[in-house]
C-alpha atoms as a PDB file:
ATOM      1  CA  UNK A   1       0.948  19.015 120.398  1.00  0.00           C
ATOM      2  CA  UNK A   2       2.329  21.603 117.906  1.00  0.00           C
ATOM      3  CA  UNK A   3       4.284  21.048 114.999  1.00  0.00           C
ATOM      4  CA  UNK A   4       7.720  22.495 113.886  1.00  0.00           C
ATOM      5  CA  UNK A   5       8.024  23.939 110.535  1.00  0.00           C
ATOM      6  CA  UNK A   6      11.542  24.688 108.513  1.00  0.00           C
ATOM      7  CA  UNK A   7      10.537  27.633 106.520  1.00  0.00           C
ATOM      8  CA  UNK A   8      12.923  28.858 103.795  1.00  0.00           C
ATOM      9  CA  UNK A   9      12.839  32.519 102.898  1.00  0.00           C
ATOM     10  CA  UNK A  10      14.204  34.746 100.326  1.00  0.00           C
ATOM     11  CA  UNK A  11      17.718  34.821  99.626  1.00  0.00           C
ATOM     12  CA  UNK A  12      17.581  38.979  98.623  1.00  0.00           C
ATOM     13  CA  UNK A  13      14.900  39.848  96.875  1.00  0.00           C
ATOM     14  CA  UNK A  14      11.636  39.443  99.217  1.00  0.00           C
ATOM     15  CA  UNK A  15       9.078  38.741  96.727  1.00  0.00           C
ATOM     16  CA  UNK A  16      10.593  35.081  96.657  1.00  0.00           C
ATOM     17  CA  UNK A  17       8.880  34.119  99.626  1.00  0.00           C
ATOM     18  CA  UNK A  18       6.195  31.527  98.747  1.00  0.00           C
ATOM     19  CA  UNK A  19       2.077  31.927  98.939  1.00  0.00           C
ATOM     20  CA  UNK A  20       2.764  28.788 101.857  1.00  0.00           C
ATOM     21  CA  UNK A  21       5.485  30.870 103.688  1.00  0.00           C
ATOM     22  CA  UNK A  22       3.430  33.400 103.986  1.00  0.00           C
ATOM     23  CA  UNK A  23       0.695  31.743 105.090  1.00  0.00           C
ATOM     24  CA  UNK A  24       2.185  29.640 107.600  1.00  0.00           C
ATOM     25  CA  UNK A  25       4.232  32.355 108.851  1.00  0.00           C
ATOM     26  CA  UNK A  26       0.723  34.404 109.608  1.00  0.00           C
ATOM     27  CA  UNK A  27      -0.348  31.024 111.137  1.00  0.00           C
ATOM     28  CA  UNK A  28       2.048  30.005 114.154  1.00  0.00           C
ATOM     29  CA  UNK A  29       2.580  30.749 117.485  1.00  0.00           C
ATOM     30  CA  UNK A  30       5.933  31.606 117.217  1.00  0.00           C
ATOM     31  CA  UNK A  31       9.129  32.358 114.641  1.00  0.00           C
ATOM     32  CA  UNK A  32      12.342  31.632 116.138  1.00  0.00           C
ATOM     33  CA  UNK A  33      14.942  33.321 113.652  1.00  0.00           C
ATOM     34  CA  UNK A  34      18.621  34.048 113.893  1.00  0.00           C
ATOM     35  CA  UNK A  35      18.238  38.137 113.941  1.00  0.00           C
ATOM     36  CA  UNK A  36      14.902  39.346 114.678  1.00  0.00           C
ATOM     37  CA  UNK A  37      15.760  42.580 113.122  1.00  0.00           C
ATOM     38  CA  UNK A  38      16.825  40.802 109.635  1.00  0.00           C
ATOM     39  CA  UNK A  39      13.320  39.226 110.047  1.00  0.00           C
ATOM     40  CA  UNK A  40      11.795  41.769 111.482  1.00  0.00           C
ATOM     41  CA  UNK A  41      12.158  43.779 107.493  1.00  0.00           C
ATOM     42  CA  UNK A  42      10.513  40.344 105.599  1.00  0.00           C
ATOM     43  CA  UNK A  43       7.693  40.097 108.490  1.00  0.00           C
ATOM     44  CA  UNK A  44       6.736  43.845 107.741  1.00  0.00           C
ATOM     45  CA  UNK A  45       6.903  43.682 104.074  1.00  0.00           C
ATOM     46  CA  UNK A  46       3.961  40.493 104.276  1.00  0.00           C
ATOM     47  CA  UNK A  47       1.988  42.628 106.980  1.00  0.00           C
ATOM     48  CA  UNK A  48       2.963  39.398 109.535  1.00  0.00           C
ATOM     49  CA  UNK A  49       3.212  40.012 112.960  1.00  0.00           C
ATOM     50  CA  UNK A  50       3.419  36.678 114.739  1.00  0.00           C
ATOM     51  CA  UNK A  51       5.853  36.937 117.702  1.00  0.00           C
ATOM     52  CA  UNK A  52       9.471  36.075 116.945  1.00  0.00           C
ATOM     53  CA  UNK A  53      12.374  34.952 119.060  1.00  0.00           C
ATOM     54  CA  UNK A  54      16.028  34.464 118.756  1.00  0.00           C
ATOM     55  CA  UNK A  55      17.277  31.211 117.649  1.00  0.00           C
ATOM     56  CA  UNK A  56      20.959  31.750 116.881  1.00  0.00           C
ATOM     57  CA  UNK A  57      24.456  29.805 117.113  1.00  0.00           C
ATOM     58  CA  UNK A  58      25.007  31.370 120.619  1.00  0.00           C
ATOM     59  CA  UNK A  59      21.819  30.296 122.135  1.00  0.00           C
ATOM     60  CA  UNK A  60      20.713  27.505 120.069  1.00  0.00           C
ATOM     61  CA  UNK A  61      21.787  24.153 122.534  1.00  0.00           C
ATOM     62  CA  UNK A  62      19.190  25.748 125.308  1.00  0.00           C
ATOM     63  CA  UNK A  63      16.414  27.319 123.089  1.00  0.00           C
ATOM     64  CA  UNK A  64      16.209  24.678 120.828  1.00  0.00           C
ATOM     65  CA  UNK A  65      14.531  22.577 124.226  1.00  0.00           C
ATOM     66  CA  UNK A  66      12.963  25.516 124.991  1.00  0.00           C
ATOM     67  CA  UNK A  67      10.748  25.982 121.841  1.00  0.00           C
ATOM     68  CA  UNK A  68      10.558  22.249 121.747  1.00  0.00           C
ATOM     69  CA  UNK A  69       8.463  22.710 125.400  1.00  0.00           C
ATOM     70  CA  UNK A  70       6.931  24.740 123.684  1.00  0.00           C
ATOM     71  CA  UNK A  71       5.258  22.866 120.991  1.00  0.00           C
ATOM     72  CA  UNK A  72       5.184  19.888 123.248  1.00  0.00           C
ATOM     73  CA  UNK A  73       2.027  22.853 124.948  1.00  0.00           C
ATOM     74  CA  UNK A  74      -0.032  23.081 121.576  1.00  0.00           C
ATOM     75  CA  UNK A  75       2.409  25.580 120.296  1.00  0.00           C
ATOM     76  CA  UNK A  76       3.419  25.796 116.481  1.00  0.00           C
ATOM     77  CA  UNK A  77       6.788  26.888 115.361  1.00  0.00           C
ATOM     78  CA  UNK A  78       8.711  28.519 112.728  1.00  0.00           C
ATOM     79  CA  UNK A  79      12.183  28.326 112.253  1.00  0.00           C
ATOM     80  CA  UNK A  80      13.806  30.497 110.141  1.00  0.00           C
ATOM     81  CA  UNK A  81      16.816  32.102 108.878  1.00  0.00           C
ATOM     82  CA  UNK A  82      18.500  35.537 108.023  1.00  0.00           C
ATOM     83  CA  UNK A  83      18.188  34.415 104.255  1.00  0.00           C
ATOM     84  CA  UNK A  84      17.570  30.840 102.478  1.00  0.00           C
ATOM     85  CA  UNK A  85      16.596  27.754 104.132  1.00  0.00           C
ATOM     86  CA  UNK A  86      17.311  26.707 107.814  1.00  0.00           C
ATOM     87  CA  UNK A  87      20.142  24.121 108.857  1.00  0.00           C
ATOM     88  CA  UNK A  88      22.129  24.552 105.377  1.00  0.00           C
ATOM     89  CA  UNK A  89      25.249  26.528 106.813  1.00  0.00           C
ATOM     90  CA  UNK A  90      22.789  28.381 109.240  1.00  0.00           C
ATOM     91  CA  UNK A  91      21.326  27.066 112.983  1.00  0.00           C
ATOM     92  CA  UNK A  92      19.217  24.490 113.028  1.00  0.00           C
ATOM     93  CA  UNK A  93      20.207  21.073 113.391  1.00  0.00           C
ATOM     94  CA  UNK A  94      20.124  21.062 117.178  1.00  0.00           C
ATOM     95  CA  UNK A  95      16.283  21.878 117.194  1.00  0.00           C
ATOM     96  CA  UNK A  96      15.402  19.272 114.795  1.00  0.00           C
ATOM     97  CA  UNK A  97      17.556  17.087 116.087  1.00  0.00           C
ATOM     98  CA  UNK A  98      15.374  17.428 119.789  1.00  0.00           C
ATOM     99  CA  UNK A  99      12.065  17.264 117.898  1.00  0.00           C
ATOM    100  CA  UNK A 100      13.406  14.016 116.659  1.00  0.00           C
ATOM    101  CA  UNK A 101      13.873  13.006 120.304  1.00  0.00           C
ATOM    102  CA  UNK A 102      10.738  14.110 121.061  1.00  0.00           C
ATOM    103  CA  UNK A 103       8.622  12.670 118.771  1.00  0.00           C
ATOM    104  CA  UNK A 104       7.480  16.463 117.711  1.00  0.00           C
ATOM    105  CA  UNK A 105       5.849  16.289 114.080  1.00  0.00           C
ATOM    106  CA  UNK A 106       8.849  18.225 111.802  1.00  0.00           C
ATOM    107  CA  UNK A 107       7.283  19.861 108.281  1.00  0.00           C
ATOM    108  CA  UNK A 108       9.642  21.660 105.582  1.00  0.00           C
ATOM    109  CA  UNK A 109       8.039  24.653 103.644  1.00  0.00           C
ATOM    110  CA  UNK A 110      10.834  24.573 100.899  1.00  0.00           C
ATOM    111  CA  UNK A 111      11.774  27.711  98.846  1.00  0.00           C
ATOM    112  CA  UNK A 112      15.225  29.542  98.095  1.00  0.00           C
ATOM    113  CA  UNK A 113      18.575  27.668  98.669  1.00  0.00           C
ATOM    114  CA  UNK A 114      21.728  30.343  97.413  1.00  0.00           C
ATOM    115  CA  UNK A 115      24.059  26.921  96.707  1.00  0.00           C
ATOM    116  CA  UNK A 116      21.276  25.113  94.691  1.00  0.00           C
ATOM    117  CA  UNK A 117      20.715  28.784  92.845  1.00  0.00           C
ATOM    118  CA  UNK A 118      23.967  29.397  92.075  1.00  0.00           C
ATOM    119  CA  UNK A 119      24.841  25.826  90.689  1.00  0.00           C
ATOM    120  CA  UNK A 120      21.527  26.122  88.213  1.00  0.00           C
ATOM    121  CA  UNK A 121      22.789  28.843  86.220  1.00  0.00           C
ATOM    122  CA  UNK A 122      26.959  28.175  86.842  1.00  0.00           C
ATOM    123  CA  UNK A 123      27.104  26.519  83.163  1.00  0.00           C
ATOM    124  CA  UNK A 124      29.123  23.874  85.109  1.00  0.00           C
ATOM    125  CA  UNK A 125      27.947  20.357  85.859  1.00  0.00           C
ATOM    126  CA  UNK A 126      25.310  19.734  88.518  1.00  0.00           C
ATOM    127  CA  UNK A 127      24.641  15.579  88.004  1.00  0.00           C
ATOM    128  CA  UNK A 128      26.908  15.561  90.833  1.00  0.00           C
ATOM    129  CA  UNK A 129      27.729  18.354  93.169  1.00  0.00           C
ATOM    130  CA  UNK A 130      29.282  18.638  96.882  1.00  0.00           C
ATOM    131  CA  UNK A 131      28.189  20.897  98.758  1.00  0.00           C
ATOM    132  CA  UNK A 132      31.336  22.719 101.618  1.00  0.00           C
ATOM    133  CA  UNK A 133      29.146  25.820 102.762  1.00  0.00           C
ATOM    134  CA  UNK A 134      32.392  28.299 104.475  1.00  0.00           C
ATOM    135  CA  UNK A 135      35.720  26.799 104.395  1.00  0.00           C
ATOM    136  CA  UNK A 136      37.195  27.343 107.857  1.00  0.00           C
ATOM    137  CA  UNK A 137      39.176  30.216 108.528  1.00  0.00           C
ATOM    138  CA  UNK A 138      42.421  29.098 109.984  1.00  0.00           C
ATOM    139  CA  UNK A 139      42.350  25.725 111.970  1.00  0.00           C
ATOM    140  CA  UNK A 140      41.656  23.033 109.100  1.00  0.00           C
ATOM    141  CA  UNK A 141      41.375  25.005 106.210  1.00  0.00           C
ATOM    142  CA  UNK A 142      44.662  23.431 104.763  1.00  0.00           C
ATOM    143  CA  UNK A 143      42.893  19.594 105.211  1.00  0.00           C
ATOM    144  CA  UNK A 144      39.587  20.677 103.900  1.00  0.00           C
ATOM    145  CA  UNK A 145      41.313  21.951 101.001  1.00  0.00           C
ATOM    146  CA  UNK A 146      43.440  18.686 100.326  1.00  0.00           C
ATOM    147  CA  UNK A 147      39.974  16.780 100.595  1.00  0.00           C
ATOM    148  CA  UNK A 148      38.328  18.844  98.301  1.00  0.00           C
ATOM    149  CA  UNK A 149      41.171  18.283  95.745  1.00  0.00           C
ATOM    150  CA  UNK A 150      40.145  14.662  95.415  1.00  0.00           C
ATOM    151  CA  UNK A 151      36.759  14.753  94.902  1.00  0.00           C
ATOM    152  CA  UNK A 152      35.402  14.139  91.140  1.00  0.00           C
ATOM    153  CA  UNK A 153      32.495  16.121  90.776  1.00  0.00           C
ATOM    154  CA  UNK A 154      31.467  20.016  91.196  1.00  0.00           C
ATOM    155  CA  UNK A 155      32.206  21.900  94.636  1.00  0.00           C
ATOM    156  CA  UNK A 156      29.735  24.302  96.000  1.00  0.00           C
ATOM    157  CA  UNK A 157      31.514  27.053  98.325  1.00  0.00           C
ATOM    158  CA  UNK A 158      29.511  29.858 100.491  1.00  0.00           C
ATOM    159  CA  UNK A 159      32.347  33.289 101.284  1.00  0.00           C
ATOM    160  CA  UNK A 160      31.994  36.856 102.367  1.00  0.00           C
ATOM    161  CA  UNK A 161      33.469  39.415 100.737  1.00  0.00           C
ATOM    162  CA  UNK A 162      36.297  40.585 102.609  1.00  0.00           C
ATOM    163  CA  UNK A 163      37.805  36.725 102.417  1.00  0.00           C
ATOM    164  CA  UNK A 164      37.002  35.958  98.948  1.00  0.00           C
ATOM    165  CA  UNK A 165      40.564  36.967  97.268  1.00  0.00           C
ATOM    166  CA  UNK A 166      42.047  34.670  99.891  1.00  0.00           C
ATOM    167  CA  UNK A 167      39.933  31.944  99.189  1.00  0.00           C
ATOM    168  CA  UNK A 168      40.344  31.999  95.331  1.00  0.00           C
ATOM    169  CA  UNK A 169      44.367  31.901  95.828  1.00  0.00           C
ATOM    170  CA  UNK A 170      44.030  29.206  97.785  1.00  0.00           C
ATOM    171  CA  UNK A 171      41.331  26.986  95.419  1.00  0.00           C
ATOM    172  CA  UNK A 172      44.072  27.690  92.895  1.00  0.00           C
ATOM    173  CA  UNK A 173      47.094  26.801  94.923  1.00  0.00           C
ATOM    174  CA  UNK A 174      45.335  23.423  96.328  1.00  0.00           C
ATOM    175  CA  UNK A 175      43.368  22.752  93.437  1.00  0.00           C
ATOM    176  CA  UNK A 176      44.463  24.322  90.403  1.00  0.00           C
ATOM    177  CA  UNK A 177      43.563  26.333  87.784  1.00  0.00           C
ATOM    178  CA  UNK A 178      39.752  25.216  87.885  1.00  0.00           C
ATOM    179  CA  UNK A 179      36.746  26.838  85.783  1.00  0.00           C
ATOM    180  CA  UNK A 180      35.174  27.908  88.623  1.00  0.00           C
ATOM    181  CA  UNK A 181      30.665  30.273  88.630  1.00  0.00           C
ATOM    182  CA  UNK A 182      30.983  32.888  91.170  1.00  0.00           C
ATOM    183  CA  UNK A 183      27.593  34.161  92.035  1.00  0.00           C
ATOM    184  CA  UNK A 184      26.856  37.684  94.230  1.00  0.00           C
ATOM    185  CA  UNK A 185      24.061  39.259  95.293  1.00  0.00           C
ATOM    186  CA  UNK A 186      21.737  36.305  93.837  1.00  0.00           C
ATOM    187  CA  UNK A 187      18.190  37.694  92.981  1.00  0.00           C
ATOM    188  CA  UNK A 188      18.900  41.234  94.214  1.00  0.00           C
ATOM    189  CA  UNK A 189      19.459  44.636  92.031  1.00  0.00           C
ATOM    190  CA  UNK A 190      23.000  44.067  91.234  1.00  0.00           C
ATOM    191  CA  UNK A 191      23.373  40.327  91.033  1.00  0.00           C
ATOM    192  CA  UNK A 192      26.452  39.392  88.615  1.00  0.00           C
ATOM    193  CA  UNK A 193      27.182  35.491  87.335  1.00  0.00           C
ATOM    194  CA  UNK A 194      30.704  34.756  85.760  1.00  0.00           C
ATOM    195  CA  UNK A 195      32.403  31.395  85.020  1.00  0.00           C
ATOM    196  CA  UNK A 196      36.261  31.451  84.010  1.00  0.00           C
ATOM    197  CA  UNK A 197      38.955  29.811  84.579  1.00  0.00           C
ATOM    198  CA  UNK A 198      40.202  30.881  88.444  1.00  0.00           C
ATOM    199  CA  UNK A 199      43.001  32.890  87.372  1.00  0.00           C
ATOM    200  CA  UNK A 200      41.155  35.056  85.552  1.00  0.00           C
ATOM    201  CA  UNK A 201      39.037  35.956  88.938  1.00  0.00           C
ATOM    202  CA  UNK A 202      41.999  36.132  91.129  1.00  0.00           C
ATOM    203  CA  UNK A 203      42.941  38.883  88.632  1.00  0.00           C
ATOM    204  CA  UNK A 204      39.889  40.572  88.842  1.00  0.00           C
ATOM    205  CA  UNK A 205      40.039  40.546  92.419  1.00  0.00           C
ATOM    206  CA  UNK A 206      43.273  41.993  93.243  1.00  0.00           C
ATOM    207  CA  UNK A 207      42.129  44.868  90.812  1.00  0.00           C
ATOM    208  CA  UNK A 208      38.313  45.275  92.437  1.00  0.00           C
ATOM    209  CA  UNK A 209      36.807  45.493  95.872  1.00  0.00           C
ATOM    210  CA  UNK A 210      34.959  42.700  96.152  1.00  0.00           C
ATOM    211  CA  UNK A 211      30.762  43.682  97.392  1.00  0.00           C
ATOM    212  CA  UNK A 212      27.906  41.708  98.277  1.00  0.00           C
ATOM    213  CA  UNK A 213      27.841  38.010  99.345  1.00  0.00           C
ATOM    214  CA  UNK A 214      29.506  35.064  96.735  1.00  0.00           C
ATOM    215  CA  UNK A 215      28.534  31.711  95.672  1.00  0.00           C
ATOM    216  CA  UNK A 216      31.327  29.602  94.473  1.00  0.00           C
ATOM    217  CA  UNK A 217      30.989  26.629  92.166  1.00  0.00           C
ATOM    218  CA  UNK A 218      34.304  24.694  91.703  1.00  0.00           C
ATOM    219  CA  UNK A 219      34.465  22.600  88.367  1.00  0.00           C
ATOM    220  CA  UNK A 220      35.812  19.096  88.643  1.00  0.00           C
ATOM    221  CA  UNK A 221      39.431  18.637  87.432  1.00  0.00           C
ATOM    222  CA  UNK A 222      40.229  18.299  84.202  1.00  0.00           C
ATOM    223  CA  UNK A 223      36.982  20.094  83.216  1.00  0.00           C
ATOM    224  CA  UNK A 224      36.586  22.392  80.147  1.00  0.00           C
ATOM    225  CA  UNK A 225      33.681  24.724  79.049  1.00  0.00           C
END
């Protein structure tokens, strides 16, 4: 029997793959990833070319048995993601979750998390963190937001650029007027790091178009740098 492996690559800048990565990556049978073209640009920088297949949110209830045949033949896997490590706000679950049933051995190859990044150098306390990935869109948005107001410790938020004004108003309309670390474009050419109160980057954002993708870290009420 083969063996699973959740392998977390770089979250922008390629060179933080790890010497394991790599070497695992040259190693297996197969890499199921969520866009074999995103992929496709890490495999070619390392010189890998182990076969990959698709492994995303629209296919991932029938592959995920699939693959898991797969091993089940002597067949090692990779699962990976566009960016950062598998099953944190990206597919996964469902394939680990059959390995599980399975009794398919399941090994991590850790490495670059954006939420974990971002909190490190927020300047905001990290003893005790949650972690939200996207808020939803429409449909519960107003009840996650209500939760989140009650919680006593830092909030870690994942958002795209064309929502992020939106999202701001409403952390200050349901929350308040939080310090609040937005991170974008972590550990690539133009990555920027602020922390201010969230007033101050609503401001900003009604006045700038917003690039690249953003890490939010939400300060606990009552909070003061």
């Amino acid at each position: 029997m083969g063996i699973l492996y959740i392998v977390a690559t770089p979250i922008g800048n390629l060179g933080d793959l790890t010497f394991r990565a790599v070497e695992l990556l040259n190693e297996v049978d197969i890499i199921a990833t969520e866009d074999t073209r995103q992929t496709k640009k890490l495999l070619n920088h390392y010189a890998i070319d182990s076969k990959m297949v698709s492994y995303h949110e629209w296919n991932e209830i029938e592959r995920a048995i699939e693959l898991c045949n797969e091993i089940q033949n002597g067949k090692s896997i990779a699962l990976v993601t566009d960016a950062g490590t598998p099953c944190i706000s990206d597919p996964g679950f469902r394939i680990v979750r059959q390995a599980q049933k399975q009794n398919i051995k399941i090994r991590t190859i850790p490495g670059a998390n954006a939420g974990i990044s971002a909190l490190s150098i927020s300047g905001l306390p990290s003893d005790s963190f949650f972690f939200d990935g996207f808020l939803p869109k429409k449909k519960g948005r107003k009840t996650r937001l209500e939760f989140l107001s009650t919680l006593d410790c830092s909030i870690i938020l994942y958002e795209s650029p064309h929502r992020i004004l939106k999202t701001l108003i409403d952390i200050h309309n349901y929350l308040g007027n939080r310090f609040v670390s937005i991170s974008r474009e972590l550990t690539k050419k133009f990555e920027e790091v602020e922390t201010k109160q969230i007033i101050e980057l609503i401001d900003k954002y009604e006045n700038k178009k917003a690039k690249g993708e953003f890490v939010l870290i939400i300060a606990k009420e009552g909070f003061i740098l």
